[in-house]
Protein backbone atom coordinates (compact mmCIF):
# COMPACT_ATOMS: atom_id res chain seq x y z
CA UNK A 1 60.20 50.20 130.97
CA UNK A 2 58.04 51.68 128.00
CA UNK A 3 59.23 52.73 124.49
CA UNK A 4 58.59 56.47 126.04
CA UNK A 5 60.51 56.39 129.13
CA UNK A 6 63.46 54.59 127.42
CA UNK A 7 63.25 57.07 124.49
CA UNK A 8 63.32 60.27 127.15
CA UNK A 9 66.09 58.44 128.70
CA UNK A 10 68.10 58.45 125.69
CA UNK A 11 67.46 61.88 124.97
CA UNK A 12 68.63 63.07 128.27
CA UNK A 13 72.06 60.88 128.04
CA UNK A 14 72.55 62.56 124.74
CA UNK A 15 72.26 65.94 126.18
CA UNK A 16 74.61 65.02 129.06
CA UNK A 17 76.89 64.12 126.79
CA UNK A 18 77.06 66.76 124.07
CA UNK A 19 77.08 69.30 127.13
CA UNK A 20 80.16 67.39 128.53
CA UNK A 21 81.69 68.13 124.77
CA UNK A 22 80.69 71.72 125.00
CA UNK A 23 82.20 72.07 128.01
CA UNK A 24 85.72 70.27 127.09
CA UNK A 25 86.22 72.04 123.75
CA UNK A 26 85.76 75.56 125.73
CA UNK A 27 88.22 74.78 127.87
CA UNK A 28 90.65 73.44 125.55
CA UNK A 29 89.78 76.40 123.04
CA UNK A 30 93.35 78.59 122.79
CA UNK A 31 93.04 81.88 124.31
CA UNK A 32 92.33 83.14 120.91
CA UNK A 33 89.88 82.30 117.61
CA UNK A 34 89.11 83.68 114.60
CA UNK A 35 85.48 85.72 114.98
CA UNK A 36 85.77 87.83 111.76
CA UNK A 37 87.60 88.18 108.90
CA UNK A 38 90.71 89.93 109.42
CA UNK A 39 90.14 89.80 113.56
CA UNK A 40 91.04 87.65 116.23
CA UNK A 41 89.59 87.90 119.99
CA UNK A 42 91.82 88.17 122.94
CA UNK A 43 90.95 86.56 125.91
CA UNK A 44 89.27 89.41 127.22
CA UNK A 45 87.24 89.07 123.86
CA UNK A 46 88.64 92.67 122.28
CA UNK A 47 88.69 92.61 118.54
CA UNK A 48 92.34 92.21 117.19
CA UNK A 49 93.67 93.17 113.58
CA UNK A 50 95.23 90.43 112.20
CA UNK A 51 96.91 91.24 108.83
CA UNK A 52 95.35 90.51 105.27
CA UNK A 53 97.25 87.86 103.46
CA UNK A 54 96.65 89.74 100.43
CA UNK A 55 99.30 89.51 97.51
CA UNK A 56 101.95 88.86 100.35
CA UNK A 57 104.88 86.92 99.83
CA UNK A 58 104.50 84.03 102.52
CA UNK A 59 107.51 83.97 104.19
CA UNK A 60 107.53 87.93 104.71
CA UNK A 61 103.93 87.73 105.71
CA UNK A 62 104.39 85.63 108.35
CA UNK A 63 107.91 87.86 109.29
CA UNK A 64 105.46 90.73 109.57
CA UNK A 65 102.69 89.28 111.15
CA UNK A 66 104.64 87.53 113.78
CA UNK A 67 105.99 91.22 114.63
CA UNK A 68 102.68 92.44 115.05
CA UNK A 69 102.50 89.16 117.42
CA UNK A 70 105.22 90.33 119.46
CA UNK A 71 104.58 94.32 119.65
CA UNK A 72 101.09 94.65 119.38
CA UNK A 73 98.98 95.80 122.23
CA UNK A 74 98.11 92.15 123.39
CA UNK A 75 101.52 90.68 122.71
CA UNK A 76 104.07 89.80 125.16
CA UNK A 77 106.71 92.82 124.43
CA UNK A 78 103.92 95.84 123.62
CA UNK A 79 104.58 98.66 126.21
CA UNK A 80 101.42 100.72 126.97
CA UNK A 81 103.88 103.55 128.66
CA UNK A 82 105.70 104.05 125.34
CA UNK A 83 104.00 102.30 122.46
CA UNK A 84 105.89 101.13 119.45
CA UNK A 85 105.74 102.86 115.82
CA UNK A 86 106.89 102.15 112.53
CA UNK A 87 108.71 104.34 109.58
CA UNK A 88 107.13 103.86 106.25
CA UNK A 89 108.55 105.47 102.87
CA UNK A 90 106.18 106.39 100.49
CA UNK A 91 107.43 106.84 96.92
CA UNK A 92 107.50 103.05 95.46
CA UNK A 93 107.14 101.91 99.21
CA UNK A 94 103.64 102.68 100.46
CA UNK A 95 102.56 103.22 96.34
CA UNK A 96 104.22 102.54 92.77
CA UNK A 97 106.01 105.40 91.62
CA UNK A 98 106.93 108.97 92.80
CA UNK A 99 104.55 111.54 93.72
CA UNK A 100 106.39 114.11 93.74
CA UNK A 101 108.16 113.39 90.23
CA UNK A 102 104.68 113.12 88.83
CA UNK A 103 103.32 116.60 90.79
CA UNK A 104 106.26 117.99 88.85
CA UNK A 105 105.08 116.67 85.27
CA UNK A 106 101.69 117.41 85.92
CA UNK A 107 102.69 120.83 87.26
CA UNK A 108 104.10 121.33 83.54
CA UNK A 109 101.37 119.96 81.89
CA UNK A 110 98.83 122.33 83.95
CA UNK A 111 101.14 125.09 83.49
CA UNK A 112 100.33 125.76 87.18
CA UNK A 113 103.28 128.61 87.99
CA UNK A 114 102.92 131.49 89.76
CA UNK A 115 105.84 133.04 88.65
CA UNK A 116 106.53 136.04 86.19
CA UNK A 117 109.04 135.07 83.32
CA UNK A 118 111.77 137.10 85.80
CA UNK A 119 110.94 134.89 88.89
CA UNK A 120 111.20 131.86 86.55
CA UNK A 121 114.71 133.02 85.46
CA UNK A 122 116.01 133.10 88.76
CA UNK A 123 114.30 129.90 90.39
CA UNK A 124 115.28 127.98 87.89
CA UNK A 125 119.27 128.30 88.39
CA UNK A 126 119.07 128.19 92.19
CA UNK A 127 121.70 125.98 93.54
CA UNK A 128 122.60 125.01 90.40
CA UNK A 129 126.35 125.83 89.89
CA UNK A 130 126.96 127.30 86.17
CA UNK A 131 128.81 125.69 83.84
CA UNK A 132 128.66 122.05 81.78
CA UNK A 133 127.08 119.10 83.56
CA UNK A 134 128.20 115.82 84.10
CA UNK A 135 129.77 113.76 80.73
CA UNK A 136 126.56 111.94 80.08
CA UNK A 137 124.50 114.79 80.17
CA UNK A 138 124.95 115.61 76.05
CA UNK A 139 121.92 116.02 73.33
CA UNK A 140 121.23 113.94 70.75
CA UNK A 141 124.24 115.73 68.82
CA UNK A 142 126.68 114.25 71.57
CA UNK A 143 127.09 117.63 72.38
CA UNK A 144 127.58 118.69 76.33
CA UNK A 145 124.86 121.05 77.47
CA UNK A 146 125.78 123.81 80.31
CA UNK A 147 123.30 125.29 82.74
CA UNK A 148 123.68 128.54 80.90
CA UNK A 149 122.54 127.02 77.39
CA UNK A 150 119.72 125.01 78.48
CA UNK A 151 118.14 128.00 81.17
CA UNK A 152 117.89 130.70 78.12
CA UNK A 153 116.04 128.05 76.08
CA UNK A 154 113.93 127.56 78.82
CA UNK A 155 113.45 131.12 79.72
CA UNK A 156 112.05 131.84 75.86
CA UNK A 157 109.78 129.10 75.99
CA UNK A 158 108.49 130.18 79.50
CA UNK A 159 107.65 133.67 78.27
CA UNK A 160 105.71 132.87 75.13
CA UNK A 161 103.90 130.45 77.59
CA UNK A 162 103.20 133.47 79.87
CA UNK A 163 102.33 135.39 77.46
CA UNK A 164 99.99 133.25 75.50
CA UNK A 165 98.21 130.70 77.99
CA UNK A 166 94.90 131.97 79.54
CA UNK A 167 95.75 130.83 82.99
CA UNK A 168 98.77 133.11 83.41
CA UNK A 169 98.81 136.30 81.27
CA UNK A 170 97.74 135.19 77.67
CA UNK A 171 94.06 134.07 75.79
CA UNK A 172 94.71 130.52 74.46
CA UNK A 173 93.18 127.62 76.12
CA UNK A 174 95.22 124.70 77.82
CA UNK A 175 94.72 122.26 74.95
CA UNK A 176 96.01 124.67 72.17
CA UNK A 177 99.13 125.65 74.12
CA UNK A 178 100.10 121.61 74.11
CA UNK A 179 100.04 121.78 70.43
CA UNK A 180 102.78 124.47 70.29
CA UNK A 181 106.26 123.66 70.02
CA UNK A 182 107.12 126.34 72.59
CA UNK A 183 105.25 124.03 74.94
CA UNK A 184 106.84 120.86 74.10
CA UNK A 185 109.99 122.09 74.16
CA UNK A 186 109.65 123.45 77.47
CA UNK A 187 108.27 120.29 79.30
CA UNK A 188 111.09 118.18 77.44
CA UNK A 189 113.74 120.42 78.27
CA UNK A 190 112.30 121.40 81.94
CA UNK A 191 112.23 117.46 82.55
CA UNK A 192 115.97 117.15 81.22
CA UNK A 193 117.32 119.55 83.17
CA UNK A 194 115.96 118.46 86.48
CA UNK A 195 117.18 114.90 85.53
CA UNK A 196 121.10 116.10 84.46
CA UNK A 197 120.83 118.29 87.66
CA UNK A 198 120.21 114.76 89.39
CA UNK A 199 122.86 112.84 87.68
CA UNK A 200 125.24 115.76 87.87
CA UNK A 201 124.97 117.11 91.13
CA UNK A 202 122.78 114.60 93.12
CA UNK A 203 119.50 113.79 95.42
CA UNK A 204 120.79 117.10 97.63
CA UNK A 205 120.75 119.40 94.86
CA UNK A 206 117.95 117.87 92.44
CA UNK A 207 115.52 117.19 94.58
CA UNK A 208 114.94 120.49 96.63
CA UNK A 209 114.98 122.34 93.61
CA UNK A 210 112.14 119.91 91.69
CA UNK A 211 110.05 121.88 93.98
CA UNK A 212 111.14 125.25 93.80
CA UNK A 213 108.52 125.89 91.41
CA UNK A 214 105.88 126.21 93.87
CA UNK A 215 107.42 129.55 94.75
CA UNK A 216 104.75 132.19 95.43
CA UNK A 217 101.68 129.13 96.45
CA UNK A 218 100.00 128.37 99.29
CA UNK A 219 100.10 125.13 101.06
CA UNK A 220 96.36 124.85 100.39
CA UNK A 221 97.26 125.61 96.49
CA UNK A 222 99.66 122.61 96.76
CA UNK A 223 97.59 120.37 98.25
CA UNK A 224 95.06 121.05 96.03
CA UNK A 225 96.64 120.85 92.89
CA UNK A 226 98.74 117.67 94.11
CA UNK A 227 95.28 115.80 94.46
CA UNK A 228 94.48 117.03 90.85
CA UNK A 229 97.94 115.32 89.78
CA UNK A 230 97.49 111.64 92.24
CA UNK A 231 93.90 111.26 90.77
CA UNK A 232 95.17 111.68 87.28
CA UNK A 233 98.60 109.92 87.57
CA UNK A 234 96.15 106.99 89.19
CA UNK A 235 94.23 107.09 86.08
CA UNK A 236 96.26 106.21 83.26
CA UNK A 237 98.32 103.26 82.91
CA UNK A 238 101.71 102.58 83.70
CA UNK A 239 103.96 102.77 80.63
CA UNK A 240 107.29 104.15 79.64
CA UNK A 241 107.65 107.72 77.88
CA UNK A 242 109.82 108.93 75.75
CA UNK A 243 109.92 112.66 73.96
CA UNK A 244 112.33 113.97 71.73
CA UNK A 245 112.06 118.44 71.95
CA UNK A 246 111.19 119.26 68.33
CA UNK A 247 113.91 120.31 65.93
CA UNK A 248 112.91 124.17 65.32
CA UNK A 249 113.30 125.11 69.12
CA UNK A 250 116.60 123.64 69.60
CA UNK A 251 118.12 127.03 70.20
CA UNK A 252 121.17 127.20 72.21
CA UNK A 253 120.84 123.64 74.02
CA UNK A 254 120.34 121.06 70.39
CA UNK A 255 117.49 118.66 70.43
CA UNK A 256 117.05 116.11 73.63
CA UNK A 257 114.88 113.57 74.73
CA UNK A 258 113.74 112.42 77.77
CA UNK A 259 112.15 109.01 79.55
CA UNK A 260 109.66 108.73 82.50
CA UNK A 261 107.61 106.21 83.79
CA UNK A 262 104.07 107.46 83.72
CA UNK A 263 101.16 106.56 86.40
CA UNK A 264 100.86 105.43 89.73
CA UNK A 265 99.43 102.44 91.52
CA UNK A 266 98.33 102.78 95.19
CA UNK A 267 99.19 99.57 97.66
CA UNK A 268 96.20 98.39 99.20
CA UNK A 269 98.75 95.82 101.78
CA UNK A 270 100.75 98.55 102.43
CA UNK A 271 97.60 100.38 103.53
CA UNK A 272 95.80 97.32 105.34
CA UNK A 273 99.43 97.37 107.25
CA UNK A 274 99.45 100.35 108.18
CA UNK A 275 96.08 100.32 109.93
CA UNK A 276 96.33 96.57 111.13
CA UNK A 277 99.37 98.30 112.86
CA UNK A 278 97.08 100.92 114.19
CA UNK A 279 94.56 98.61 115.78
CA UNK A 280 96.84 97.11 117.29
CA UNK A 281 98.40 100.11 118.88
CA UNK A 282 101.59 100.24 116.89
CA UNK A 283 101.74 104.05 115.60
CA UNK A 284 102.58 104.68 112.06
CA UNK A 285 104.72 107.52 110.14
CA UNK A 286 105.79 108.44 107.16
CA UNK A 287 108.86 109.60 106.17
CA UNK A 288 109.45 110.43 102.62
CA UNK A 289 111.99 112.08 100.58
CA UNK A 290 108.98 113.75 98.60
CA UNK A 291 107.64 116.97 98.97
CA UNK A 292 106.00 116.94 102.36
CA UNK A 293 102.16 118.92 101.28
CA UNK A 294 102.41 116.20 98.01
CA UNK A 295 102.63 113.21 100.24
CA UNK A 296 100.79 114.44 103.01
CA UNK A 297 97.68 115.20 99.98
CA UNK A 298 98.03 111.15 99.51
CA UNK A 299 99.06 109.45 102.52
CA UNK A 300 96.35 111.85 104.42
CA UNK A 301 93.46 112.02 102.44
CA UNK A 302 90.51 109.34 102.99
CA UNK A 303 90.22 109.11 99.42
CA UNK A 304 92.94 107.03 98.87
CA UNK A 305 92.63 104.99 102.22
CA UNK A 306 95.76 105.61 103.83
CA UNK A 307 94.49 107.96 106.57
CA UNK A 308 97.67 109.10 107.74
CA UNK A 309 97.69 111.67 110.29
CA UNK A 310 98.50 114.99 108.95
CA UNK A 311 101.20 115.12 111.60
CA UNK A 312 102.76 111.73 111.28
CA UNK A 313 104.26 112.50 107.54
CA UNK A 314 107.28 113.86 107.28
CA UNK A 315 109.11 114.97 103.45
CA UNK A 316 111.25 117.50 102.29
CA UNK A 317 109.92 121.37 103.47
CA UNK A 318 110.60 124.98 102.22
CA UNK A 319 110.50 128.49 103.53
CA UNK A 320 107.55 130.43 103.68
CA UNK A 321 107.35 133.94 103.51
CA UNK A 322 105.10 136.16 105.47
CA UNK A 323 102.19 135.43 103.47
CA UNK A 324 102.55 131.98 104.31
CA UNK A 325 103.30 131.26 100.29
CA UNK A 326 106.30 128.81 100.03
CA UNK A 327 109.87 130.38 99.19
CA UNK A 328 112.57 128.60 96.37
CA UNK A 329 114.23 127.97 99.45
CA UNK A 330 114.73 124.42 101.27
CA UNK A 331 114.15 124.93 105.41
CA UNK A 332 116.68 125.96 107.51
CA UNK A 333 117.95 123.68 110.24
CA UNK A 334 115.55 121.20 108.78
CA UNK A 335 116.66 117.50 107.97
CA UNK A 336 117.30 116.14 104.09
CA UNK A 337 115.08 113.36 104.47
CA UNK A 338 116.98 111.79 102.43
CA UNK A 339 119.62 108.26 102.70
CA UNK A 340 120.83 109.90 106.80
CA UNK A 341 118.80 112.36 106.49
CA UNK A 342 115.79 110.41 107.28
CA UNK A 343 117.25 109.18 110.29
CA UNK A 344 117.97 111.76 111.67
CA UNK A 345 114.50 113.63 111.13
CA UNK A 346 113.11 110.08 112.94
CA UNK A 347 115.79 111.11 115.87
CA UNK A 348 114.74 114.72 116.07
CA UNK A 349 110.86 114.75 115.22
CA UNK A 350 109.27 111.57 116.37
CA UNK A 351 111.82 109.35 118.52
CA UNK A 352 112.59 112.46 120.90
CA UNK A 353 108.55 111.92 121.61
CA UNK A 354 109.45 108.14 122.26
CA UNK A 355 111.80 108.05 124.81
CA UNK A 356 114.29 108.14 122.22
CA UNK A 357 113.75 104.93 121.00
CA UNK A 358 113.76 103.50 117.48
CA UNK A 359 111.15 102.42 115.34
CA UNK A 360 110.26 98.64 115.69
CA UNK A 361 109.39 98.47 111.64
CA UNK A 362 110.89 100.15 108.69
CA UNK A 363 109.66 100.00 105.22
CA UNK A 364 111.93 101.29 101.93
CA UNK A 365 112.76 100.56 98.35
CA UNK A 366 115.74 102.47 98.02
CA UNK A 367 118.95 104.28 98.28
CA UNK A 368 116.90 107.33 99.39
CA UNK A 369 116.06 104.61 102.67
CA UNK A 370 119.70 103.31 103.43
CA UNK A 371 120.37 105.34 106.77
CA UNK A 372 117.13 104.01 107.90
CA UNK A 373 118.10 100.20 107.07
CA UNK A 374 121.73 100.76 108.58
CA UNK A 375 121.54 103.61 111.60
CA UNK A 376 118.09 102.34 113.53
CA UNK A 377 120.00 99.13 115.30
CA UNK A 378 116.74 98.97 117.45
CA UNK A 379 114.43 98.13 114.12
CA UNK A 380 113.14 94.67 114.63
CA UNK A 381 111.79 94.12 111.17
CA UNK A 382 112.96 96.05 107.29
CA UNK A 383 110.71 95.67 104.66
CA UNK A 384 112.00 95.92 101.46
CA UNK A 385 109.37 96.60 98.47
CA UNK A 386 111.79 94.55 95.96
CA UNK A 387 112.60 97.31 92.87
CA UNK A 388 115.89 95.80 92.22
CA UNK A 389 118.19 98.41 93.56
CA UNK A 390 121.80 98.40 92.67
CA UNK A 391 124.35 100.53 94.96
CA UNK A 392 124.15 100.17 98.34
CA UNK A 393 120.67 99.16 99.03
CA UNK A 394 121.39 96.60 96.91
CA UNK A 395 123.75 95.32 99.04
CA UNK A 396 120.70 95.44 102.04
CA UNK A 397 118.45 93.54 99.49
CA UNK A 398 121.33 91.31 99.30
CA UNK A 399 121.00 90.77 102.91
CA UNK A 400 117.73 89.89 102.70
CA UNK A 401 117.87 87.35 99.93
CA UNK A 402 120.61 85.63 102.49
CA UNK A 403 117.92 85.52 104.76
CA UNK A 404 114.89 84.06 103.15
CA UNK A 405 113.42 80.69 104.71
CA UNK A 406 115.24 81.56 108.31
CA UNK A 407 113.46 82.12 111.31
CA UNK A 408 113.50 85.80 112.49
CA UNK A 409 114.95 87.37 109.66
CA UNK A 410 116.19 91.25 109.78
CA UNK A 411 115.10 92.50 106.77
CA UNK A 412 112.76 90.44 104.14
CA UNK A 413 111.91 90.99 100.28
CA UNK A 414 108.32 91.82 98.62
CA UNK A 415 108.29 91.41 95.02
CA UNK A 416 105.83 93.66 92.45
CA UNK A 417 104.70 93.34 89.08
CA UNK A 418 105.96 96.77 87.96
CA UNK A 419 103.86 96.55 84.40
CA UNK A 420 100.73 96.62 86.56
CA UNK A 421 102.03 98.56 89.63
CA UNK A 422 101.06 95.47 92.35
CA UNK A 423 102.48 93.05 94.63
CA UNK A 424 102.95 89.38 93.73
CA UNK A 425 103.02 86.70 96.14
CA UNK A 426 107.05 86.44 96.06
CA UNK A 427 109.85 87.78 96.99
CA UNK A 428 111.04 88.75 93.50
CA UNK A 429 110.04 91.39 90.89
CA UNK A 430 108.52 91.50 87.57
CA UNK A 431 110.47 94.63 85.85
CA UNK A 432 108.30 96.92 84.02
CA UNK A 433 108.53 95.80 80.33
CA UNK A 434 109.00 92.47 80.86
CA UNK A 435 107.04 88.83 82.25
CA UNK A 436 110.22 87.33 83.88
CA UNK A 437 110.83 87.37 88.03
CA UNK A 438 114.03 88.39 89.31
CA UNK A 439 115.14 88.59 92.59
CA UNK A 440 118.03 90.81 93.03
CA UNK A 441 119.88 93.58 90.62
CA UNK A 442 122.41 91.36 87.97
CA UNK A 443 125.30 93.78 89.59
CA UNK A 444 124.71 92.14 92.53
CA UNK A 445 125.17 88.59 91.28
């Protein structure tokens, strides 16, 4: 045989055989491979999300993905006839920090009322019952403060504000009003009273009436003005704030002070899990003990890369009058998303459209989520954005901690770095002000 004929006759073993190996490794290949980042194929080669690793911590990674696994439109348990959702909070859940809260601060700061000095006067005490709040609520005299004291304060500094500030009745820009005292007073104070209301009286009283003061707006006003307050509060860094009311307004209430965390962080895994649960056919929801247009302006908008449907996010609601401008006045026969609340709106408002069946997924930081984590027995999977609760959603976090490293957990931990408002790759949390980890509040220890 010549060099030629034995060479071709090499060549064409050599194909044989690396066409055998082609062959072999297809049909060995599992029904699935990686094609893309991010995507798997299916065996009928349809592009499936697979969840970002991100800043996950690994063990509740794998909890979630292994959900999406199961439910998703190509696992073994997805349902086409009724498809499977999940329940997100928002406020240091699906971002750092509260949107409303800061849509209230930056409502002050704008002076963005459209009330008259009377209108203020009366929104201001509604459902607040008169007389002295709580023992802890005193000024820096140790003096107790009543509603009655603090609301004619208020009141005075709210009329010269009126009067004076060019975008209600007066001539004097924005930036010279913050330089008066009448001004500082009144955010101080303002920002006092809704947080002794909330220590005093609670979530049901405090929270409704944080929002009363968009009395006499639009919904298209809110909206507007609460994307004015997420791109600012998205802007400036996350940092503790504390104000002391200056000394020649102290009227009838005495000099306080007041602390806030400032800025916001969005949660870019919270918002690749949201829409890796929307490729694969798992619908998503909010539902938020935040004032519904505020969230809705965040969760909703493609700016921020949520893209929530307008009509899957659910928060606290008021009346409207017949000019469609919202009334000091929390809905009737509507749910308190709030602690039960919120699952019962889930009952009412989105189960009834799933054959009355319960979420599969359920995301919360807080108290505010505790009906969720202990009234939907058909959840599969609670993620809990680790912010060290005490009371009883410590106690759920609690659970959770018990259940670390086991296979198909209930609930499972994700831990943040709360000085720059993201996740870290653990279940514990870096508290704002500090560099040390900890896993659960020391009162549950």
């Amino acid at each position: 045989m010549s060099l030629i004929k034995l060479r071709n006759v090499i060549t064409l073993l050599t194909t044989i055989v690396m066409l055998l190996a082609i062959i072999s490794l297809a049909v060995s290949t599992p029904k699935k491979h990686v094609s893309a980042k991010g995507k798997d194929n299916d065996e009928k080669g349809t592009a499936v999300q697979v969840l970002d690793k991100g800043k996950w911590a690994p063990n509740t990674y794998n909890s979630v993905q292994q959900l999406i696994n199961n439910y998703g439109e190509n696992g073994p348990k997805y349902n086409s006839n009724n498809a499977p959702y999940a329940v997100f909070d928002w406020d240091d859940t699906s971002i750092i920090n509260d949107v409303t809260d800061k849509f209230f601060i930056y409502q002050i700061d704008q002076l963005a009322y459209k009330l008259t000095p009377s209108e203020f006067a009366k929104v201001i005490k509604l459902t607040v019952p008169n007389g002295p709040f709580s023992g802890e609520v005193k000024n820096n005299n140790g003096e107790q403060i009543t509603l009655e004291k603090i609301t004619r304060d208020l009141n005075r500094d709210y009329k010269y504000l009126y009067n004076h500030y060019s975008g209600l009745k007066g001539n004097q820009p924005l930036e010279k009003i913050h330089q008066t005292n009448e001004f500082k007073d009144f955010k101080i104070k303002l920002y006092f009273l809704y947080q002794a209301i909330n220590e005093t009286y609670g979530a049901e009283v405090a929270y409704p009436w944080e929002i009363f003061f968009v009395a006499n707006m639009t919904k298209s006003e809110v909206s507007k003005l609460a994307i004015k307050s997420h791109r600012h509060s998205l802007q400036v860094g996350i940092t503790d704030v504390n104000l002391t009311s200056p000394v020649s307004m102290k009227g009838d209430t005495g000099v306080v002070s007041v602390s806030y965390t400032d800025g916001m962080r969005l949660a870019p895994e919270i918002s690749n899990l949201m829409h890796t649960f929307k490729s694969n056919k798992i619908d998503v929801y909010v539902v938020s003990a935040g004032f519904e247009p505020v969230v809705e302006a965040i969760a909703s908008s493609p700016e921020f890369g949520y893209n929530i449907p307008k009509n899957h996010v659910f928060g606290l609601r008021l009346e409207k009058n017949d000019h469609k401008q919202f009334e000091p006045l929390y809905k009737n026969g509507y749910p308190f998303t709030y602690r039960e609340g919120k699952p019962d709106l889930i009952r009412s408002k989105i189960a009834i459209k799933k054959g009355g069946k319960d979420p599969i997924f359920i995301a919360g930081d807080s108290n505010s989520d505790y009906g969720n984590f202990t009234e939907l027995n058909g959840i599969k999977l609670g993620l809990i954005v680790n912010h060290l609760s005490s009371g009883d959603f410590g106690k759920v976090s609690k659970k959770a901690v018990e259940q670390m490293g086991k296979a198909n957990p209930k609930f499972v931990l994700q831990g943040v770095n709360e000085n720059t408002g993201l996740w870290i790759p653990s279940e514990s949390t870096i508290e704002l002000g500090t560099n040390k980890d900890v896993l659960l509040n020391q009162e549950l220890k």
